[in-house]
Protein backbone atom coordinates (compact mmCIF):
# COMPACT_ATOMS: atom_id res chain seq x y z
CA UNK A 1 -4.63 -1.50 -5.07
CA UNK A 2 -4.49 -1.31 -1.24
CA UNK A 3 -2.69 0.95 1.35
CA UNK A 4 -2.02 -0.94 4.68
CA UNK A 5 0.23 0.04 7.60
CA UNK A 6 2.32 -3.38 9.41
CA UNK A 7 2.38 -3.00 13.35
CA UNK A 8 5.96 -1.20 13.10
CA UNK A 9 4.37 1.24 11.33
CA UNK A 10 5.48 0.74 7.66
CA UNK A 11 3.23 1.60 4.80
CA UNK A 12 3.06 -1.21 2.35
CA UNK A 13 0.82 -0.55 -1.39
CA UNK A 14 -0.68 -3.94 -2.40
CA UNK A 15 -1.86 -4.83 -5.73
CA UNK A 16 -4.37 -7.40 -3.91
CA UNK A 17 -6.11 -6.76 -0.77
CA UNK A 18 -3.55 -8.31 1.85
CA UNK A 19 -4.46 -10.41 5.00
CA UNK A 20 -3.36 -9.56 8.46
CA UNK A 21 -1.07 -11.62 10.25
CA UNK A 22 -1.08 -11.89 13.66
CA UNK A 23 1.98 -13.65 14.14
CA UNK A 24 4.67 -11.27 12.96
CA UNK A 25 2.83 -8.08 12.57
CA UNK A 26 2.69 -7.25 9.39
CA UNK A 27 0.16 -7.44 6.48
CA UNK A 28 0.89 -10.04 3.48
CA UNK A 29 -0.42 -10.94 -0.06
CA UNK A 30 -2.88 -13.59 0.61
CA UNK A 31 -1.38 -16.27 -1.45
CA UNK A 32 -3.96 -19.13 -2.01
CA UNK A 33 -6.52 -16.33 -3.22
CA UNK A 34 -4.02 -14.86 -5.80
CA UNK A 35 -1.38 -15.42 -8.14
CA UNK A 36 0.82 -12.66 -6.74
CA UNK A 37 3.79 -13.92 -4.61
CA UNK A 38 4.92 -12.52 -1.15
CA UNK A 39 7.32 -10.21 -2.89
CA UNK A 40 4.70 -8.82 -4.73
CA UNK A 41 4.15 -5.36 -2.76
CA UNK A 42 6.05 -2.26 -2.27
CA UNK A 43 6.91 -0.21 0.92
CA UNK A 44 5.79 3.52 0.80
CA UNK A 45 8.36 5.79 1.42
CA UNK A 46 6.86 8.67 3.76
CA UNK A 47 9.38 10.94 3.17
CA UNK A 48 8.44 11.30 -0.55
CA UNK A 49 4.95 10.21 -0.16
CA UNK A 50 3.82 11.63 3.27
CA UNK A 51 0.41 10.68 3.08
CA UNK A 52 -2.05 8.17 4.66
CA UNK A 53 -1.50 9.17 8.36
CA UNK A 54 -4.87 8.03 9.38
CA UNK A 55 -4.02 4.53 8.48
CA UNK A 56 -2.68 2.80 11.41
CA UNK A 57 -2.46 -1.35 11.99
CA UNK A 58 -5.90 -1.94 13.69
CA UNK A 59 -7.21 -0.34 10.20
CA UNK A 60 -8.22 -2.66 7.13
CA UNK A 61 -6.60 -2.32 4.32
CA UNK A 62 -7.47 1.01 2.44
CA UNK A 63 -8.44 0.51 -1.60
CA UNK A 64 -7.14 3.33 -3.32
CA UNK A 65 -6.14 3.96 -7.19
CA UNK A 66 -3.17 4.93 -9.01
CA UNK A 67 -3.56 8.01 -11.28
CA UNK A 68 -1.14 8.85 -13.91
CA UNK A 69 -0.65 12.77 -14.18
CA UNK A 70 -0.15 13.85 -17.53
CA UNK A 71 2.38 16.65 -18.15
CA UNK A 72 2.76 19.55 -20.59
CA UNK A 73 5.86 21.55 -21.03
CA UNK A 74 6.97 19.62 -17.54
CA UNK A 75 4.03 21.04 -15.81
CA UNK A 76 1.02 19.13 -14.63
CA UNK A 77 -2.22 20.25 -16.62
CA UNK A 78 -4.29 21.66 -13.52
């Protein structure tokens, strides 16, 4: 997965790592190297998930993972 900030500043998580395009400012799932579609990509929230603040657009993409936390009782086994 990859962490990429458009030009207005949005955080966008991509399954794929997205292209840049110059034209409208924003990155995009590269569609003739994948099967994913356009749609295929979710905004980050920063209120909930204030994170990534060193990303900005003249950045590549960042690959991170996703972790699941596992839970016991309802409180995360640190």
């Amino acid at each position: 997965m990859y962490v990429a900030r458009d030009k207005d500043e949005c955080l966008w998580l991509f399954i794929d790592k997205p292209i840049r395009s110059q034209t409208n400012g924003r990155w995009e799932v590269d569609t003739q190297n994948s099967l994913l579609r356009d749609d295929d990509c979710l905004q980050i929230d920063e209120c909930i998930i204030p994170d990534f603040p060193e990303i900005s657009w003249e950045d590549e993409p960042i690959e991170v993972d996703l972790v699941r936390k596992e839970k016991k009782n309802g409180y995360d086994k640190r």
